[in-house]
N, C-alpha and C. Protein backbone atom coordinates (compact mmCIF):
# COMPACT_ATOMS: atom_id res chain seq x y z
N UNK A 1 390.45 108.44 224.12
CA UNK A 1 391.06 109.16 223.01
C UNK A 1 390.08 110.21 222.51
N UNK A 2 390.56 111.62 222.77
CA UNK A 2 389.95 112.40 221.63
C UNK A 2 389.99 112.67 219.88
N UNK A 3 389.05 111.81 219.70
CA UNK A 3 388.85 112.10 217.86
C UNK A 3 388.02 112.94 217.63
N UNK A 4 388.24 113.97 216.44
CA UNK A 4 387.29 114.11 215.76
C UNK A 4 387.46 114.38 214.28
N UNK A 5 386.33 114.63 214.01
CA UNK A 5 386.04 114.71 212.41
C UNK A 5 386.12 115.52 211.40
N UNK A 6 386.79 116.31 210.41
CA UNK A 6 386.73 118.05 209.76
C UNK A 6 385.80 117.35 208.44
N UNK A 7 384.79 117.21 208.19
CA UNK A 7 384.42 116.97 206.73
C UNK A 7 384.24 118.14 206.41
N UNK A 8 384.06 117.71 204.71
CA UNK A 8 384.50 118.43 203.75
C UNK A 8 384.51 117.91 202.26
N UNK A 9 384.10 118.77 201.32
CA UNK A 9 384.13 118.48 200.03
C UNK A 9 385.99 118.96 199.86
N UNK A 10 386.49 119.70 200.24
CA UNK A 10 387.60 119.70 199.93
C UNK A 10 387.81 120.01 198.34
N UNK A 11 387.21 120.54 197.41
CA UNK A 11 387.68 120.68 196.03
C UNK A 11 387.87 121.91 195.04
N UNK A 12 388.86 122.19 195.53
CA UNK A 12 390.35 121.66 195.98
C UNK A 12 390.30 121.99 197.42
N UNK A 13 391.53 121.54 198.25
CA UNK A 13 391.71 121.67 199.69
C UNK A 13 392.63 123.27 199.33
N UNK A 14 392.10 123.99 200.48
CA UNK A 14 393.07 125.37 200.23
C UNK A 14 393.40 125.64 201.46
N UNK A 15 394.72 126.70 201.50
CA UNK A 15 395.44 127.22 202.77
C UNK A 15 394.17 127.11 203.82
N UNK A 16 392.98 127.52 203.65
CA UNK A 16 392.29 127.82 204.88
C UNK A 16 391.47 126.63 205.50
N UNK A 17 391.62 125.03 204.60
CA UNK A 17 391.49 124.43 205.44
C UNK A 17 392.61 123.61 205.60
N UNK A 18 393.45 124.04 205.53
CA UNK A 18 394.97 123.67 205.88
C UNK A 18 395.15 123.99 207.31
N UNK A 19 394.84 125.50 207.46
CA UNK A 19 395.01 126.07 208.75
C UNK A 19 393.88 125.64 209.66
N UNK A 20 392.67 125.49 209.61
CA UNK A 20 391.90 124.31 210.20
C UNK A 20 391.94 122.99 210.49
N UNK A 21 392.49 122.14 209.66
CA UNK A 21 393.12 120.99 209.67
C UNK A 21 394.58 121.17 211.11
N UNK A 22 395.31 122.07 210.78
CA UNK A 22 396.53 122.26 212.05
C UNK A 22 395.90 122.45 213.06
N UNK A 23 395.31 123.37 213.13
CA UNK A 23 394.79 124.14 214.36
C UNK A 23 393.90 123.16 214.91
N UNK A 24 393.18 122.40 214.36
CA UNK A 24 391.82 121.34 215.23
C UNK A 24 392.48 120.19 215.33
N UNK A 25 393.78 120.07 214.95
CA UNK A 25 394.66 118.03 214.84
C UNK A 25 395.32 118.50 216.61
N UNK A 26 395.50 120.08 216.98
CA UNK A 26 396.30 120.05 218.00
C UNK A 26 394.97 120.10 219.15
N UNK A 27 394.01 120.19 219.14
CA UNK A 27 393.05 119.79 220.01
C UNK A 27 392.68 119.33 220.47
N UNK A 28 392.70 117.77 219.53
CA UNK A 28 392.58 116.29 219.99
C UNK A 28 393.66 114.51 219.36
N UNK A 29 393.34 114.06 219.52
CA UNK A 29 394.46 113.37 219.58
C UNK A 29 394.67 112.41 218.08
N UNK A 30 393.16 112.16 217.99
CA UNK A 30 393.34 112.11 216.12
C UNK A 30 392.32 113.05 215.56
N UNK A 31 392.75 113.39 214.29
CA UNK A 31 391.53 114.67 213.37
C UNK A 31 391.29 113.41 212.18
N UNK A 32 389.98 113.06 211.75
CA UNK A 32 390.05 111.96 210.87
C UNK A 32 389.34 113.74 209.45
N UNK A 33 389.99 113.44 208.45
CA UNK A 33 389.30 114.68 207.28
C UNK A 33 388.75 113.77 206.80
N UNK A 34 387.68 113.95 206.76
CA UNK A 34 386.08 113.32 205.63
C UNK A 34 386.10 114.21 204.76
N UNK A 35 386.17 113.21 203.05
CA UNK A 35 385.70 113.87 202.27
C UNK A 35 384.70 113.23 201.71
N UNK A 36 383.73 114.17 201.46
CA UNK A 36 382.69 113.99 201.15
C UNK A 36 382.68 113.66 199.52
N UNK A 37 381.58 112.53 199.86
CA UNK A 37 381.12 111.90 198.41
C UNK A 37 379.69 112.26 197.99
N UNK A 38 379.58 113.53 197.34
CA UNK A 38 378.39 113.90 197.17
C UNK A 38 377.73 113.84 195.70
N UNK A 39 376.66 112.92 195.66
CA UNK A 39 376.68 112.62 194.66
C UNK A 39 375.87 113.52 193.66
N UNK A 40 375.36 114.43 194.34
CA UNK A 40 374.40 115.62 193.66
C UNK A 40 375.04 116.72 193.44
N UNK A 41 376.28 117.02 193.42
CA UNK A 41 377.30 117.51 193.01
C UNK A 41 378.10 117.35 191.78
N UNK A 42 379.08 117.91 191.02
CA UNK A 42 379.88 117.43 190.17
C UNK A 42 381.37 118.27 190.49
N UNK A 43 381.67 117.95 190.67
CA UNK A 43 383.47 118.09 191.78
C UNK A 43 384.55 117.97 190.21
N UNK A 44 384.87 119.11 190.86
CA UNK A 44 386.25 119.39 189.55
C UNK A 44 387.17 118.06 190.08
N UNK A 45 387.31 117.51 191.11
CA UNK A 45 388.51 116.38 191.65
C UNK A 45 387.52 115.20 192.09
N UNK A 46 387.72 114.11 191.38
CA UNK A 46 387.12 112.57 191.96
C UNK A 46 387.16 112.58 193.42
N UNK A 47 386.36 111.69 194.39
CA UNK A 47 386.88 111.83 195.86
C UNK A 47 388.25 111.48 195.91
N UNK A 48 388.18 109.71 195.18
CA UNK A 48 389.67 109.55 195.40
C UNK A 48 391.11 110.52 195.28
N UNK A 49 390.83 111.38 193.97
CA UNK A 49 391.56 112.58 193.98
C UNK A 49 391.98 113.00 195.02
N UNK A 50 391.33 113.61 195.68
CA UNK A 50 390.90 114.58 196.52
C UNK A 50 391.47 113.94 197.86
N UNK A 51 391.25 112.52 198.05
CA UNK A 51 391.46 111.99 199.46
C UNK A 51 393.68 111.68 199.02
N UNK A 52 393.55 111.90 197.78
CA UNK A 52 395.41 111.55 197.80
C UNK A 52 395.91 112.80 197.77
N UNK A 53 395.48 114.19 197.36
CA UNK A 53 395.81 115.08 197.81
C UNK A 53 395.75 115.49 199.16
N UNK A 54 395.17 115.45 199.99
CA UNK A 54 394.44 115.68 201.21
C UNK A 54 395.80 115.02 202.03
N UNK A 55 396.08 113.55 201.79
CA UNK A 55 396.92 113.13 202.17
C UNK A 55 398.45 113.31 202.17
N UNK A 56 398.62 113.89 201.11
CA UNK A 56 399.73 114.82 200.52
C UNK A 56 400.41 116.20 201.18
N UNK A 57 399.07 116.63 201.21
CA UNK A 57 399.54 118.36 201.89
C UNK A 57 399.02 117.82 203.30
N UNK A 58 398.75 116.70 204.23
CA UNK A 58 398.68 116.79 205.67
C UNK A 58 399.99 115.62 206.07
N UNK A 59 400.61 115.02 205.23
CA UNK A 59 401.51 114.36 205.17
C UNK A 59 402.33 114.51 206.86
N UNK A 60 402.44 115.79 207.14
CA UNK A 60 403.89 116.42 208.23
C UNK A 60 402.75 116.60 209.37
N UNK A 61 401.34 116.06 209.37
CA UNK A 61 400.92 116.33 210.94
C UNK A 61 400.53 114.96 211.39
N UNK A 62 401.05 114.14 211.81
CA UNK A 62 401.54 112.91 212.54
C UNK A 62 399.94 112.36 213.10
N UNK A 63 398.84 112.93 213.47
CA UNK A 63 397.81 112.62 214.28
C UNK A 63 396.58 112.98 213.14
N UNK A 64 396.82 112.96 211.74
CA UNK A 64 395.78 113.33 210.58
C UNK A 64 395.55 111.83 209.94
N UNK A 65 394.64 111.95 209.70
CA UNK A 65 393.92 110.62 209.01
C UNK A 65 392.72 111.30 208.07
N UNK A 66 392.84 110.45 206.98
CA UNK A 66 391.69 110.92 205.95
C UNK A 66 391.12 110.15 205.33
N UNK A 67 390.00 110.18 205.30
CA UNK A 67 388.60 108.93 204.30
C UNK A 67 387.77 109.38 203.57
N UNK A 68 387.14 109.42 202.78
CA UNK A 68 386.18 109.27 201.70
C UNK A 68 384.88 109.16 203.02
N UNK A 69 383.77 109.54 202.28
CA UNK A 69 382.13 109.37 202.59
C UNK A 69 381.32 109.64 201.89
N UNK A 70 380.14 108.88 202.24
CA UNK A 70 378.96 109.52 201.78
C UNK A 70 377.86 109.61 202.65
N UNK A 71 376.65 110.43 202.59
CA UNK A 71 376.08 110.31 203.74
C UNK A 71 376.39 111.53 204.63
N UNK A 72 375.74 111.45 205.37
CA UNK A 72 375.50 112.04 206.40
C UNK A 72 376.79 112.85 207.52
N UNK A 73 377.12 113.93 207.38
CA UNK A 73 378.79 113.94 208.30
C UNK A 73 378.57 113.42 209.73
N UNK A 74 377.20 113.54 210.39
CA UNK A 74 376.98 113.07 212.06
C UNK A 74 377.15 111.65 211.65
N UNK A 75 376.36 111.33 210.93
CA UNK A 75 377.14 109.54 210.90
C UNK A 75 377.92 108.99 210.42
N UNK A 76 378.89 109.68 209.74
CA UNK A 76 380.62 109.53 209.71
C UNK A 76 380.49 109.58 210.64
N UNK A 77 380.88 110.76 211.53
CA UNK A 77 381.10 110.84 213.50
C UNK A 77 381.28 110.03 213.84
N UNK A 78 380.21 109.54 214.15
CA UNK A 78 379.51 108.33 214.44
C UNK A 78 380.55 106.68 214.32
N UNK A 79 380.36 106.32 213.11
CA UNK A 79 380.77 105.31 212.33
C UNK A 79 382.88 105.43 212.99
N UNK A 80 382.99 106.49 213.01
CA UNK A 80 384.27 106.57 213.18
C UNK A 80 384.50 106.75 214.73
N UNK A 81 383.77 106.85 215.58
CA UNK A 81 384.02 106.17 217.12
C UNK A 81 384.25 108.12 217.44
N UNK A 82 384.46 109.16 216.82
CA UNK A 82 384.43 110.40 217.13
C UNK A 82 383.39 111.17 217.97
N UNK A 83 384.25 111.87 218.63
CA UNK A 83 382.73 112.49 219.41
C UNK A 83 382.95 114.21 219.09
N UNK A 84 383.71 114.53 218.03
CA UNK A 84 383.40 115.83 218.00
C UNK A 84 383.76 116.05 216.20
N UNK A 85 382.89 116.81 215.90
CA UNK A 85 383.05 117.37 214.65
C UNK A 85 382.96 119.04 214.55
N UNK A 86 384.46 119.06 213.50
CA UNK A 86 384.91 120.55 213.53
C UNK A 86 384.27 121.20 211.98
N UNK A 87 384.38 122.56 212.23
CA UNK A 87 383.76 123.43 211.41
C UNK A 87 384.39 124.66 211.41
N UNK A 88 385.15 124.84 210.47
CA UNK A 88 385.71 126.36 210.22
C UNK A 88 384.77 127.00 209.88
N UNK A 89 384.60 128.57 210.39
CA UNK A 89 384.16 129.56 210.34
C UNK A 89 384.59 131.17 209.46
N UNK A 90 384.35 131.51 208.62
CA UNK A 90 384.83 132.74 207.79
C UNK A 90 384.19 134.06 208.25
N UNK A 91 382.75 134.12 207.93
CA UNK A 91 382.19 134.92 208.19
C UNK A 91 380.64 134.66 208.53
N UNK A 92 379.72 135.62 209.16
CA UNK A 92 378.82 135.67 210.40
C UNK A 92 377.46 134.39 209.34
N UNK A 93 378.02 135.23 208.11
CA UNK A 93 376.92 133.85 207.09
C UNK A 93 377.03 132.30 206.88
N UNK A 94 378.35 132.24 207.38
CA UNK A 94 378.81 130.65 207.63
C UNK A 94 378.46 130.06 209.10
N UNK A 95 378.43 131.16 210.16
CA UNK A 95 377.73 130.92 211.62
C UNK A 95 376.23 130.94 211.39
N UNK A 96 375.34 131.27 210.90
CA UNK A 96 374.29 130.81 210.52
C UNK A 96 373.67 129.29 210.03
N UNK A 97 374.49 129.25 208.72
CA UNK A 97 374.35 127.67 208.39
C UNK A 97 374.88 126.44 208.94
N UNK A 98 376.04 126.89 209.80
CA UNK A 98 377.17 125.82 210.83
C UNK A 98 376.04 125.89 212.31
N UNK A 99 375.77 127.09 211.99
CA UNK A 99 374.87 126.82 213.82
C UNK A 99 373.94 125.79 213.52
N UNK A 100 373.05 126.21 212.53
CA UNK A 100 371.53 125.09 212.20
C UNK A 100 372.28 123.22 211.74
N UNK A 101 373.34 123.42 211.44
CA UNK A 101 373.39 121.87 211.26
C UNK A 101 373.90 121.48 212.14
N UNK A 102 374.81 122.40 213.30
CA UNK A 102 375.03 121.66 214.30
C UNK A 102 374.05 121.29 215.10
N UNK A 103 373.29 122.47 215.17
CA UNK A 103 371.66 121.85 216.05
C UNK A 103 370.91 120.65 215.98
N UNK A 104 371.05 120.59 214.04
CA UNK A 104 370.32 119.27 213.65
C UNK A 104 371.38 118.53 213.94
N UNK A 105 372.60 118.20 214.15
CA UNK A 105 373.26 117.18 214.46
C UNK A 105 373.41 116.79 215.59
N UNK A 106 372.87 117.41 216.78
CA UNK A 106 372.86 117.55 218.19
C UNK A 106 371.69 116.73 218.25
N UNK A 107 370.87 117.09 217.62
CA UNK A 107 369.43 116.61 217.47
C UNK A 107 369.67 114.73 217.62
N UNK A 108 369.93 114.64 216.04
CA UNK A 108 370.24 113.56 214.99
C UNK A 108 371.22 112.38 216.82
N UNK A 109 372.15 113.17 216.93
CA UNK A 109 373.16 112.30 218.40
C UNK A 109 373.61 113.31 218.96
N UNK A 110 372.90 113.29 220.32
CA UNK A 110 373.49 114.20 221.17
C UNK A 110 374.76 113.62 221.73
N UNK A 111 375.24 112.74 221.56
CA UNK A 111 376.52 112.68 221.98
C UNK A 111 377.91 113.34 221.29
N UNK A 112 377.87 113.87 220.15
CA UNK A 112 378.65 114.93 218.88
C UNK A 112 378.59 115.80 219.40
N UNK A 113 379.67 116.68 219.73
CA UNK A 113 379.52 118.30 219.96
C UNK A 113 380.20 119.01 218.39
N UNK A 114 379.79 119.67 218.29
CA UNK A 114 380.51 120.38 216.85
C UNK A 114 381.52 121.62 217.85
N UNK A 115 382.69 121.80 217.00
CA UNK A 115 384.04 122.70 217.43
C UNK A 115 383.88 123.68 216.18
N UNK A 116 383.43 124.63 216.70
CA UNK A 116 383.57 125.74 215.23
C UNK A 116 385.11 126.60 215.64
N UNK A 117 386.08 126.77 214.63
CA UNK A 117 387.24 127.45 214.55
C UNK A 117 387.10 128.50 213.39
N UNK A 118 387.02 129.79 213.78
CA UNK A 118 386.97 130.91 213.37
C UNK A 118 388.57 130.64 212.48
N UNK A 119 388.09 130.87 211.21
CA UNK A 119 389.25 131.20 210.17
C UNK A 119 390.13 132.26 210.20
N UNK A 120 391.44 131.87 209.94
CA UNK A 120 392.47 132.90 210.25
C UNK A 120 392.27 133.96 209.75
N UNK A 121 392.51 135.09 210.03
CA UNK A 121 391.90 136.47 209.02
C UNK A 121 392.76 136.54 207.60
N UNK A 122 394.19 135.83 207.51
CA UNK A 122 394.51 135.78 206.13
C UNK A 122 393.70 135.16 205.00
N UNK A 123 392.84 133.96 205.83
CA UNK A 123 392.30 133.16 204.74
C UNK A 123 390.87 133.30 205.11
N UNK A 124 390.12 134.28 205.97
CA UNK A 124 388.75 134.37 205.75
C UNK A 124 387.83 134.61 204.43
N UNK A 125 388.77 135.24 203.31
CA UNK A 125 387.97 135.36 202.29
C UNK A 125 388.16 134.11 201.19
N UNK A 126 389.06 133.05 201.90
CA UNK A 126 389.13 131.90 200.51
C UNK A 126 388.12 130.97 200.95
N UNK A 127 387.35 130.53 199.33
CA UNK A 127 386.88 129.35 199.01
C UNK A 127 387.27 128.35 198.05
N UNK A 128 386.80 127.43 197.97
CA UNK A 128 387.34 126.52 196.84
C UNK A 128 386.49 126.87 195.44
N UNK A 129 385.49 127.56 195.86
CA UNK A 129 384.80 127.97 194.12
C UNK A 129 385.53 129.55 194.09
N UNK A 130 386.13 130.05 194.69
CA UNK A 130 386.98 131.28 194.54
C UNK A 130 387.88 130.63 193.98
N UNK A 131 388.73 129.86 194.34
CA UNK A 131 389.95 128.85 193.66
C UNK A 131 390.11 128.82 192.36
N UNK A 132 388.10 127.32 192.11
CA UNK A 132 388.08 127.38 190.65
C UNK A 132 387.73 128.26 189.64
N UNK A 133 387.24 129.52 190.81
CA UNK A 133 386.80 130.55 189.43
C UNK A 133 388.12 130.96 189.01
N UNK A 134 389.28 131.39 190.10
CA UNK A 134 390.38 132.50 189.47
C UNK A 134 391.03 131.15 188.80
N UNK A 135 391.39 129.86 189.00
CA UNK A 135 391.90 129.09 187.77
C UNK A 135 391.30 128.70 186.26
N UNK A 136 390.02 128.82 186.67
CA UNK A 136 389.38 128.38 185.50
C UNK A 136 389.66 129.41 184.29
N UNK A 137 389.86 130.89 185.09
CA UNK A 137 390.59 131.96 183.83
C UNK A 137 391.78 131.99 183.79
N UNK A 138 392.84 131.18 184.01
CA UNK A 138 394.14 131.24 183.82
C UNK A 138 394.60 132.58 184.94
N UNK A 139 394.30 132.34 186.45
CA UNK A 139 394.47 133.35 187.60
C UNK A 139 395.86 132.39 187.93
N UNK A 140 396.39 133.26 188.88
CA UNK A 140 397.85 132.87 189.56
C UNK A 140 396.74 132.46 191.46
N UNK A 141 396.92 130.88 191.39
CA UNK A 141 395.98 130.38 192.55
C UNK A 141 397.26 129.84 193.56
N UNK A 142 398.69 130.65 193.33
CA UNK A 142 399.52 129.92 194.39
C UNK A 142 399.46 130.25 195.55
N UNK A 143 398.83 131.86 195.83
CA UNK A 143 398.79 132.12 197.18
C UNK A 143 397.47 131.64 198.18
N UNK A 144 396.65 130.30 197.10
CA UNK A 144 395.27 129.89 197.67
C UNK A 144 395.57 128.86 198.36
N UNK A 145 396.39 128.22 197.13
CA UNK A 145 396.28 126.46 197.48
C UNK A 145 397.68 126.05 197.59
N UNK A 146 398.24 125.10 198.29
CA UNK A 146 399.26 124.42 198.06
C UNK A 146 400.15 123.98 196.55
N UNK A 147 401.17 123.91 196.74
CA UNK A 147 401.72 123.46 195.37
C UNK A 147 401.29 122.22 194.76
N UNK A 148 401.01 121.47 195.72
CA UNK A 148 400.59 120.47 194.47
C UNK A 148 398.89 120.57 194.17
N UNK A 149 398.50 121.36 194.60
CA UNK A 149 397.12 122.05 194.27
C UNK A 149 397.05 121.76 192.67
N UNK A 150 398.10 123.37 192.81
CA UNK A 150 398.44 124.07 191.58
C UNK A 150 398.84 122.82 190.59
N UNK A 151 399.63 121.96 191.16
CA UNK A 151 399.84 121.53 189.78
C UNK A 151 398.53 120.25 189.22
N UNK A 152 398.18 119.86 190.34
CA UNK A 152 396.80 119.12 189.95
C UNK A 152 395.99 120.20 188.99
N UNK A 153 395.33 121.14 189.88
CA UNK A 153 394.29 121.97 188.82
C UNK A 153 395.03 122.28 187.21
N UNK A 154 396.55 122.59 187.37
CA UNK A 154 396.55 123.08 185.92
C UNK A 154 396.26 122.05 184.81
N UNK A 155 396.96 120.50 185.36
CA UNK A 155 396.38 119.56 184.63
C UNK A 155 394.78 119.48 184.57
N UNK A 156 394.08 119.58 185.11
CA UNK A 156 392.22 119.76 184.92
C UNK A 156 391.71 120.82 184.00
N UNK A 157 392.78 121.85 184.11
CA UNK A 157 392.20 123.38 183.20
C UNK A 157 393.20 123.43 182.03
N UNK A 158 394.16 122.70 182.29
CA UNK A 158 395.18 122.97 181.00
C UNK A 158 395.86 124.03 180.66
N UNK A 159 395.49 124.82 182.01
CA UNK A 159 396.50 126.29 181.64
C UNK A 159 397.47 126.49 182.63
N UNK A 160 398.29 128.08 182.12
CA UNK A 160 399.34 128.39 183.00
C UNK A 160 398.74 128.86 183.89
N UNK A 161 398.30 128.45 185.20
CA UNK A 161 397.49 129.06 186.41
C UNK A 161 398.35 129.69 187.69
N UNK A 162 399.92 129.85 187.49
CA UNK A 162 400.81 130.78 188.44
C UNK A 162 401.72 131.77 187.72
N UNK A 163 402.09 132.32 188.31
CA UNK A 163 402.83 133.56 187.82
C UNK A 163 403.97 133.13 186.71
């Protein structure tokens, strides 16, 4: 069986790793989404949040599975019997930092290959702190994130955040 792995803070999950999530589930035979439990962070969405949304908007791709982590993403991999972990790509500054951790993760188990998938050019310029900046001012974030994005974040910010 081909598995592999998309981690991710995910917060919030947006169109562009939506379209990563499709595009890398048809590659192999399960895509498990790790979200990351980082604890040196402070995340607008709890993991658990985050892992019932996640589950929500991948609901309709039959071969998606999603978990919580902490630690290390090569040893998720790992831990989850996967031998490949994916990595969307935006721009040449994200191939920089995706190249060096795949190296160190090559390092760490050479048995992991990392799958980098160049982001669709509609969604090369979204992030999830692009997300929370244009919601955090009462921005219209429907063409970022999924609908029930939107309606999670407006409950977190308390405002009208779509048109």
């Amino acid at each position: 069986m081909r598995r592999a792995v998309y981690p991710g803070s995910f917060d919030p999950v947006t169109f562009g790793h939506l379209d990563v999530i499709r595009r890398s589930s048809a590659l192999v035979d399960e895509l498990i989404v790790g979200v990351l439990n980082n604890n040196t962070k402070t995340p607008l969405f709890s993991v658990e949040e985050r892992v019932k949304i996640l589950l929500e908007v991948t609901k309709d791709i039959r071969n998606v599975r999603v978990e919580s982590f902490s630690g290390l993403s090569v040893d998720f991999v790992k831990n989850c019997n996967a031998g490949f972990l994916v990595r969307g790509l935006r721009a040449i500054t994200d191939f920089e930092y995706e190249l060096q951790m795949a190296q160190t993760n090559r390092i760490m188990n050479p048995e992991i290959d990392t799958i980098f998938l160049t982001t669709s050019l509609e969604y090369a310029y979204l992030s999830s702190s692009t997300v929370k900046e244009v919601a955090a001012y009462g921005g219209d974030i429907s063409k970022f994130v999924p609908q029930v994005v939107v309606e999670h974040m407006r409950k977190k910010y308390g405002k009208h955040i779509t048109k």
